[in-house]
Protein backbone atom coordinates (compact mmCIF):
# COMPACT_ATOMS: atom_id res chain seq x y z
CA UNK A 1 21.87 -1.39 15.88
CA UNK A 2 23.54 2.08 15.28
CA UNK A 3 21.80 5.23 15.94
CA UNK A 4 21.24 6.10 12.05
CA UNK A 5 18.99 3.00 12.31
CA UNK A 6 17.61 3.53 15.36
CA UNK A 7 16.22 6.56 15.17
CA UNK A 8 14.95 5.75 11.53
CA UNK A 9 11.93 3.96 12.93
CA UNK A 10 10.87 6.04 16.35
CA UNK A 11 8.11 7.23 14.23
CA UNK A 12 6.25 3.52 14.25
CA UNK A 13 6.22 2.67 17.65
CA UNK A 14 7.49 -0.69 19.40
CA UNK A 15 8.92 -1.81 22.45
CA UNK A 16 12.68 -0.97 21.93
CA UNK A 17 13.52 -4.23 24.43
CA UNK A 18 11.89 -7.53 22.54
CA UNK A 19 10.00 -6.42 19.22
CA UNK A 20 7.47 -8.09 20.59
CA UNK A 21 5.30 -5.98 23.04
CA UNK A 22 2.98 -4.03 20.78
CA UNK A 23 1.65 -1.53 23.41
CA UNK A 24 3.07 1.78 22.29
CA UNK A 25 2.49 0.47 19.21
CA UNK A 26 -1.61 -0.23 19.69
CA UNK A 27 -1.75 3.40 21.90
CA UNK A 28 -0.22 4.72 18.32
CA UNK A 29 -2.74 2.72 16.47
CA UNK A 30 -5.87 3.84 18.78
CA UNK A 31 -4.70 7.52 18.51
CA UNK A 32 -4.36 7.80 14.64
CA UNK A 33 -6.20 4.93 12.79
CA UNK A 34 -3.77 5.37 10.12
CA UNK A 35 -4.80 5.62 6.44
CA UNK A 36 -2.36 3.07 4.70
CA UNK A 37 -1.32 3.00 1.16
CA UNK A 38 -1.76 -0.51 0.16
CA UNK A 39 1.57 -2.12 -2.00
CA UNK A 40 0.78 -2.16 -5.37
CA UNK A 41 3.59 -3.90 -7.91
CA UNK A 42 3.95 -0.96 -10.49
CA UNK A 43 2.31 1.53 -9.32
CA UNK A 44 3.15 2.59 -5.53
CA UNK A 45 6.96 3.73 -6.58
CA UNK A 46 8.74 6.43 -4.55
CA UNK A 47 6.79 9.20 -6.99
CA UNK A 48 3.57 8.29 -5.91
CA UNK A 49 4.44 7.32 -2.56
CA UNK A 50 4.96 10.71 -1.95
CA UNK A 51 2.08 12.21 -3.82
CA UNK A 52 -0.53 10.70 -1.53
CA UNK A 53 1.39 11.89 1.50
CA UNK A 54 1.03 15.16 0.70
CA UNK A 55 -2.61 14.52 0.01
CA UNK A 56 -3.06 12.71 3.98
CA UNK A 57 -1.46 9.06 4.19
CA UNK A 58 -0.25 8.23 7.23
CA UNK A 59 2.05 4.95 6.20
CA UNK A 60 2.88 4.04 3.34
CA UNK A 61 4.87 0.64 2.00
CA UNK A 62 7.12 0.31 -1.01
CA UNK A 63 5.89 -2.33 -3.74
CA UNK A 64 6.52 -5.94 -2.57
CA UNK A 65 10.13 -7.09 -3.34
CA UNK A 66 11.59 -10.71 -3.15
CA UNK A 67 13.76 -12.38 -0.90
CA UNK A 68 16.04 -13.68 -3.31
CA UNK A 69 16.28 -10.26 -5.05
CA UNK A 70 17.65 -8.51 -1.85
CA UNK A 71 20.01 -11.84 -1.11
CA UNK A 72 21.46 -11.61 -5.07
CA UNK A 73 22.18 -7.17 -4.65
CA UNK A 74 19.39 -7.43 -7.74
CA UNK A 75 20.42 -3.57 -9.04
CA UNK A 76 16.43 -2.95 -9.87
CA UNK A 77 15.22 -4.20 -6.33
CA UNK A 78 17.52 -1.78 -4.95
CA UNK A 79 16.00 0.42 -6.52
CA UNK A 80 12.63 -0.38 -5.86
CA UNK A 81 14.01 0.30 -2.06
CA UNK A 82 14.45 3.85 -2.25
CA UNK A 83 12.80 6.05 -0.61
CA UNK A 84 13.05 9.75 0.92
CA UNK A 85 12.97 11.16 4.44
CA UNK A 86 9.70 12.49 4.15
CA UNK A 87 7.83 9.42 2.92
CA UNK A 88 8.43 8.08 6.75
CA UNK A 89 6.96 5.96 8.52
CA UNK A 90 7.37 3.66 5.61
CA UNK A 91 7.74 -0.14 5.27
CA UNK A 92 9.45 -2.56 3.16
CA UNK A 93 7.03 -5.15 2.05
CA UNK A 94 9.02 -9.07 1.00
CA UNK A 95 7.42 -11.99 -0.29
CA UNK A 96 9.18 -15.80 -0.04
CA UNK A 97 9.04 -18.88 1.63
CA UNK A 98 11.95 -19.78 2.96
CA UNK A 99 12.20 -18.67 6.36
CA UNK A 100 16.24 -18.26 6.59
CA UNK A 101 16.58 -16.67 3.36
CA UNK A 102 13.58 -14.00 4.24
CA UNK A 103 15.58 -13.29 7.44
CA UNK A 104 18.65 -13.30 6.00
CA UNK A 105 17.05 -10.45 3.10
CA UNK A 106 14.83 -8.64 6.51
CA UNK A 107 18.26 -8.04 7.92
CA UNK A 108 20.12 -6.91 4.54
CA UNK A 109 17.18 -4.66 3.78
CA UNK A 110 17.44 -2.76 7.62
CA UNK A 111 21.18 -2.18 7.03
CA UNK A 112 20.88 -0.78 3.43
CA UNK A 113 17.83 1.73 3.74
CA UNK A 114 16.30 1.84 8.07
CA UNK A 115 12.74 1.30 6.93
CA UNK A 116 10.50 1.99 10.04
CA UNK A 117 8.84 -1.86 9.74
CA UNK A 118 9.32 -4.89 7.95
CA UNK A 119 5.93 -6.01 6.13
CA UNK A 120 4.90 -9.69 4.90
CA UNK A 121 3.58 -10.66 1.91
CA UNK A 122 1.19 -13.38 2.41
CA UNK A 123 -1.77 -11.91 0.09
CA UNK A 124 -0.63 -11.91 -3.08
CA UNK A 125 -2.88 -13.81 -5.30
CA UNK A 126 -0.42 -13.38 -8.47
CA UNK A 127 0.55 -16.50 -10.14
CA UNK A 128 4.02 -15.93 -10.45
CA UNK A 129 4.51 -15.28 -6.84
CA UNK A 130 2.17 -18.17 -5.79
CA UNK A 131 3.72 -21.04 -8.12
CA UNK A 132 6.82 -20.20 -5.92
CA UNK A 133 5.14 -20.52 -2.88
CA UNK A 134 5.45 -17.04 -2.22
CA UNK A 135 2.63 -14.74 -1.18
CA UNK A 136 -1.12 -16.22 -0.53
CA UNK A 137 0.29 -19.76 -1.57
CA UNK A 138 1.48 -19.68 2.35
CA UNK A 139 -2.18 -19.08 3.62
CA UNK A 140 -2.23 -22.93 2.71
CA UNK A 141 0.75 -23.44 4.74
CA UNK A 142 0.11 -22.25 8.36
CA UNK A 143 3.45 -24.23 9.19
CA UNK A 144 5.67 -22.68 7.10
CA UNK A 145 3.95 -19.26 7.08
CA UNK A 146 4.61 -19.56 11.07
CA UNK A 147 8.19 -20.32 10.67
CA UNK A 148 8.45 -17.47 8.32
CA UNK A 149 7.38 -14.91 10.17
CA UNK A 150 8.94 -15.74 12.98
CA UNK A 151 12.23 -15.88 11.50
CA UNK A 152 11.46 -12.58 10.36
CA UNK A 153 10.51 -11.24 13.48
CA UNK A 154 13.67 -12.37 15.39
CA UNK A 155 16.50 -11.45 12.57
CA UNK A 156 14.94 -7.23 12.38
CA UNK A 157 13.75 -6.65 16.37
CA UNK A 158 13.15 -4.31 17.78
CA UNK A 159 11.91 -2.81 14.13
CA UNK A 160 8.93 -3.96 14.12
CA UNK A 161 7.26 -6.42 11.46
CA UNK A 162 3.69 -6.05 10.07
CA UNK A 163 2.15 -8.74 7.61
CA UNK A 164 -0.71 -8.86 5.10
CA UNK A 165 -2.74 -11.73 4.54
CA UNK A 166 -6.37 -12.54 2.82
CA UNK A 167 -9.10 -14.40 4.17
CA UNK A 168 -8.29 -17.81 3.07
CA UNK A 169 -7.21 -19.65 -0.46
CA UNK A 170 -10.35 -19.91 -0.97
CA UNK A 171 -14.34 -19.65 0.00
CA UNK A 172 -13.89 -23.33 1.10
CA UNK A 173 -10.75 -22.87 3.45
CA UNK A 174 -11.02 -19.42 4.33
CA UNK A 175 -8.50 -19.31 8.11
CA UNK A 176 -8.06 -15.49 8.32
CA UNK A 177 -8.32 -15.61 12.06
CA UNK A 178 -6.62 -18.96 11.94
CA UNK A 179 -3.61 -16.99 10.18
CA UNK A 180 -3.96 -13.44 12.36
CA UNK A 181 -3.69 -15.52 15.39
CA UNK A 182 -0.23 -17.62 14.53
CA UNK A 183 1.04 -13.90 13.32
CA UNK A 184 0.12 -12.50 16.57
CA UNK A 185 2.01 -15.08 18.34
CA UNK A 186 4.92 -15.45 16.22
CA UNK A 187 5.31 -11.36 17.59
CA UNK A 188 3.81 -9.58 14.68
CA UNK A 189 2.97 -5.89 15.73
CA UNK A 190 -0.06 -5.38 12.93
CA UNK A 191 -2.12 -7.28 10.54
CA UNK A 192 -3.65 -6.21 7.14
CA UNK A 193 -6.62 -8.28 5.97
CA UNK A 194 -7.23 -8.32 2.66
CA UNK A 195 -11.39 -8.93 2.79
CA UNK A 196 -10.71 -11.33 -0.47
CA UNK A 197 -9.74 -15.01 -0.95
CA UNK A 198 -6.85 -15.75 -3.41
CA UNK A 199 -9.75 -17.35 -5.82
CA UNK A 200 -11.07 -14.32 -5.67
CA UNK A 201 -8.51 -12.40 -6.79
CA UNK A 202 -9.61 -8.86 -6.96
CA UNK A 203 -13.45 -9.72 -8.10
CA UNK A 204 -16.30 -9.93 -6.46
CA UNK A 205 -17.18 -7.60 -2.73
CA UNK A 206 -14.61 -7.75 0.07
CA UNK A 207 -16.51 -9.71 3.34
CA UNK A 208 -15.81 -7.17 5.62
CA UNK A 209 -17.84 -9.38 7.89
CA UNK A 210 -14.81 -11.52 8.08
CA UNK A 211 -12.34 -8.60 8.66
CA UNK A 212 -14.13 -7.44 11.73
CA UNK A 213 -13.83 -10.85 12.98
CA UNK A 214 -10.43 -10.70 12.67
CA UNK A 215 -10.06 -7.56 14.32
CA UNK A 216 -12.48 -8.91 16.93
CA UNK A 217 -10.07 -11.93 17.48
CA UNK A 218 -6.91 -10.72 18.17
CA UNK A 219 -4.82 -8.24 20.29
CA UNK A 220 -2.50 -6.72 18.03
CA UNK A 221 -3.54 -3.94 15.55
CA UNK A 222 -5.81 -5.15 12.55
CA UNK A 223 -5.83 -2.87 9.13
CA UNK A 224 -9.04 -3.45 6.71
CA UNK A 225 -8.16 -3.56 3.15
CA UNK A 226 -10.93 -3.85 -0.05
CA UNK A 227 -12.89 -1.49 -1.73
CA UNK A 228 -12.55 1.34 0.60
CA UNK A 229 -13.54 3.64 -2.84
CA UNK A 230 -14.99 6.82 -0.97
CA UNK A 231 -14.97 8.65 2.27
CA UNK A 232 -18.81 7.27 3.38
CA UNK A 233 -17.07 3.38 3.22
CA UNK A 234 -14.09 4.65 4.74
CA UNK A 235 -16.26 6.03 7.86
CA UNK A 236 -18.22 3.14 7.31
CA UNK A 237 -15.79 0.74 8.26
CA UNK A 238 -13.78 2.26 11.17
CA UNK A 239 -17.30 3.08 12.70
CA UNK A 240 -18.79 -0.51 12.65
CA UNK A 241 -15.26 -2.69 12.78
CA UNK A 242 -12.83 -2.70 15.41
CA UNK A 243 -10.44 -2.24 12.77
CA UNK A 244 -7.74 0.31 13.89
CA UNK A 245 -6.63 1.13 10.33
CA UNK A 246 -7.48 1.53 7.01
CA UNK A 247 -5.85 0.74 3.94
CA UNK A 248 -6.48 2.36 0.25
CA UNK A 249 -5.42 0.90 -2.32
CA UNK A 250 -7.09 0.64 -6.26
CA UNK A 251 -8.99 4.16 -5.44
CA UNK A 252 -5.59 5.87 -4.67
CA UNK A 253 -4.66 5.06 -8.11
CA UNK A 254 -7.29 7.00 -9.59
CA UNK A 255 -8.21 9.29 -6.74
CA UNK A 256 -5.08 9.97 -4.31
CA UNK A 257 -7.12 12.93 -2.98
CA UNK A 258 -9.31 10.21 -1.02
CA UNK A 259 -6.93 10.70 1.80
CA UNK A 260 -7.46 14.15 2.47
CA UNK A 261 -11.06 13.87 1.77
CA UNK A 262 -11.00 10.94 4.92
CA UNK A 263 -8.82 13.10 6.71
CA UNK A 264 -11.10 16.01 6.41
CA UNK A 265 -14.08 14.26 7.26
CA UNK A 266 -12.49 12.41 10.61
CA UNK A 267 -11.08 15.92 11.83
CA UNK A 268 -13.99 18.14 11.19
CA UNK A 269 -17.06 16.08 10.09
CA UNK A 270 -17.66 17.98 6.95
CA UNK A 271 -17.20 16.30 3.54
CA UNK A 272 -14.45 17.97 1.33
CA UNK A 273 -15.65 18.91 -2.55
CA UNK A 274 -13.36 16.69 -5.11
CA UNK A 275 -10.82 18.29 -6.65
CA UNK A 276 -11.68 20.31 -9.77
CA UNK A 277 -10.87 19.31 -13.36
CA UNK A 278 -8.10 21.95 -13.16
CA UNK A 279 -7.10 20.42 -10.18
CA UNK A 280 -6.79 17.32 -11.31
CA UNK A 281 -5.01 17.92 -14.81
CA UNK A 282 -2.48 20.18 -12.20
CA UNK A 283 -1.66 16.85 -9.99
CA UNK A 284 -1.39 14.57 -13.14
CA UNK A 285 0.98 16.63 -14.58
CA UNK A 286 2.85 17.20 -11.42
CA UNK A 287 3.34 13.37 -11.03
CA UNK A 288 4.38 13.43 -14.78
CA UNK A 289 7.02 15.85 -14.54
CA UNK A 290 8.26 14.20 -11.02
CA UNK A 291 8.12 10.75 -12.63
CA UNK A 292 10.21 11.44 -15.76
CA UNK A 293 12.35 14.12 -13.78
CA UNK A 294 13.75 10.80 -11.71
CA UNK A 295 13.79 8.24 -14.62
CA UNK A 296 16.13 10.52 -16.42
CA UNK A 297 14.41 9.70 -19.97
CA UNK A 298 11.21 11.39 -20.92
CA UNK A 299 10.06 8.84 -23.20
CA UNK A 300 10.40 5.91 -21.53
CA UNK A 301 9.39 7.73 -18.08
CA UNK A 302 5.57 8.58 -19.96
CA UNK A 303 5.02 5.46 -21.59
CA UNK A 304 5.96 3.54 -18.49
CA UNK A 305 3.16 6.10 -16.96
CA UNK A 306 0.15 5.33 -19.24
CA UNK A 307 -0.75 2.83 -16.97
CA UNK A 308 -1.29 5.54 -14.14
CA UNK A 309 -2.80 7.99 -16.93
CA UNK A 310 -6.22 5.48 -17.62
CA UNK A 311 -6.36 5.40 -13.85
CA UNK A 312 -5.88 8.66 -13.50
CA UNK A 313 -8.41 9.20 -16.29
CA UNK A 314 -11.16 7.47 -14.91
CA UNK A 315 -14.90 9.56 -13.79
CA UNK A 316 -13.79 12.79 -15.88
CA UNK A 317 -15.63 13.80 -18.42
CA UNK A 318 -15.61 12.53 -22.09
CA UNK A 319 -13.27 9.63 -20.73
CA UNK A 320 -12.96 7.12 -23.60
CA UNK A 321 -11.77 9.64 -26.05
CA UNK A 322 -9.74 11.20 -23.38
CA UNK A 323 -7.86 7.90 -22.65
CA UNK A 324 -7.51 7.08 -26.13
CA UNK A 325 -5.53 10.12 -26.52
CA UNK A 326 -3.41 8.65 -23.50
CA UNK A 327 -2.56 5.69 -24.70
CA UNK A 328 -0.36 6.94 -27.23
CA UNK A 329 1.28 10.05 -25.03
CA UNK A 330 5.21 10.11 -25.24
CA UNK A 331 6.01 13.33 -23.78
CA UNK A 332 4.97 15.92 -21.26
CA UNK A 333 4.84 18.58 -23.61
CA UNK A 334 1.88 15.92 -25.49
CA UNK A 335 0.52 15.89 -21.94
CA UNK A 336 0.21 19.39 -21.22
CA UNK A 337 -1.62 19.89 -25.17
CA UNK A 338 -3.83 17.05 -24.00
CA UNK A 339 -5.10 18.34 -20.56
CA UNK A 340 -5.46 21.91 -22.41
CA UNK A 341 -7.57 20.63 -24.89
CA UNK A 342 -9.87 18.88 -23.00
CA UNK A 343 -9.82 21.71 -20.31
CA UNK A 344 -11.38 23.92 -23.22
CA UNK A 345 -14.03 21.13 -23.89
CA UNK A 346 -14.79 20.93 -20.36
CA UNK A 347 -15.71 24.17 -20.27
CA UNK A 348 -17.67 24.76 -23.37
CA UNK A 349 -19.70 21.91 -21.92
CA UNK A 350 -20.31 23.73 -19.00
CA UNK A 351 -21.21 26.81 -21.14
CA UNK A 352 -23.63 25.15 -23.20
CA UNK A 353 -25.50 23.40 -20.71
């Protein structure tokens, strides 16, 4: 381990001797009950990454990249790698199933970029990642999920490795503590729980019942994840779980400022006001202009963003029109006439009522 990489990951404490003693690392957790922002495929690039930083995220982790992308110098996972200095701590999420080839890509991706930690995909209830075994297939597969992350664990320490699992395949055979407790002992430092089964999907209320038995079971840090939408469920949760963490992830698509609203609240006690409408149209078009700044095409940088846009678009005012506006935006400079527009309507609403 050279210096470059070990100072990359001083900022996510671990024991620097075996990987595997996760003291600093719970004194860390205990102090700061991180806000996380959850993985998303699509959405949690480098851009956005860095957006909810600035608005209060403690950790964030890149979307979920294979195994067998890393292992074949795949140019686009590569890129899906990058990050900047000031996105830190940040992790490096893989999914797979084969246990050599996951430490073998663990290794490949600490040389290339010195995330701070190594996360585990074994939540994902997509079907293309499952019919490969990869992601919450393995929940079905204590065995192999074992043998995984403990491969992992061995090729990266001391960086430390995190995983994120879901309660169970399904309401039948849900094992979440089943599955924290192997992790634990295979010398993962943290656990995210997913408060969904892979049925499930993302329908349906997360059991936080069955998180805070997790986080009631083992030792090691436990993060709750699912439908943390607002500040109140954010206090909510780290008041009445033993949860040490917290991590956002469908409300920081449409409200990144959630972050600094929970930080807010857990520093002072007093609720921050949303951001305005102005404010709002102002961050949008900030992540716009960042976005299509780095994809080095305009066009193909905004309609890759329309995605983010109806997210984005979601709670203001006159909404349906306003997205179907979106849909068809090609351009910043369509943008800008867009959010000016319905700025003006916005406020002759105001004025009339």
């Amino acid at each position: 381990m050279n210096e470059r990489q070990t100072s990359s990951y001083r900022s996510f404490p671990t024991d620097t001797d075996t990987g595997t003693d996760t003291s600093p690392m719970l004194a860390w957790f205990n102090k700061m009950r991180p806000l996380y922002l959850a993985p998303m495929a699509g959405v949690t690039d480098s851009v956005f990454r860095r957006l909810c930083k600035e608005q209060g995220a403690d950790v964030l982790v890149t979307e979920f990249v294979s195994a067998d992308g890393i292992l074949h110098r795949n140019q686009r996972t590569r890129e899906m790698l990058s990050f900047q200095a000031e996105e830190r701590p940040l992790g490096v999420q893989l999914f797979g199933a084969d246990p050599q080839r996951m430490a073998e890509a663990a290794k490949s991706v600490i040389d290339w970029v010195q995330p701070d930690f190594i996360d585990l995909n074994f939540g994902c209830p997509v079907n293309k990642v499952v019919s490969k075994h990869g992601g919450s297939a393995l929940l079905r597969d204590c065995p192999l999920l074992e043998r995984v992350a403990s491969a992992v664990v061995k090729a990266v320490a001391p960086v430390p490795v995190t995983a994120k699992i879901r309660l169970g395949w399904s309401s039948e055979t849900i094992n979440a503590t089943t599955t924290a407790t192997i992790l634990e002992q295979t010398g993962i430092a943290a656990v995210a729980v997913h408060g969904r089964t892979k049925e499930q999907g993302y329908s349906g209320a997360a059991d936080w019942e069955a998180i805070a038995q997790v986080a009631e079971t083992v030792s090691i840090p436990v993060i709750g994840n699912g439908d943390l939408v607002d500040v109140d469920e954010i206090i909510l949760r780290l008041q009445s779980t033993k949860v040490r963490g917290l991590m956002i992830g469908r409300a920081a698509m449409t409200s990144p400022w959630i972050f600094r609203r929970a930080k807010h609240f857990l520093q002072t006690g007093e609720f921050l006001a949303d951001p305005s409408i102005e404010e709002r149209w102002s961050h949008i078009l900030r992540h716009c202009l960042m976005a299509t700044a780095e994809t080095g095409s305009e066009r193909h940088g905004m309609t890759a963003l329309r995605g983010r846009l109806m997210s984005y678009s979601k709670g203001m005012p006159g909404g349906r029109s306003l997205r179907a506006e979106l849909q068809q935006v090609s351009s910043v400079a369509q943008l800008e006439a867009i959010s000016e527009r319905h700025l003006a309507w916005v406020r002759e609403e105001v004025v009339s009522v």
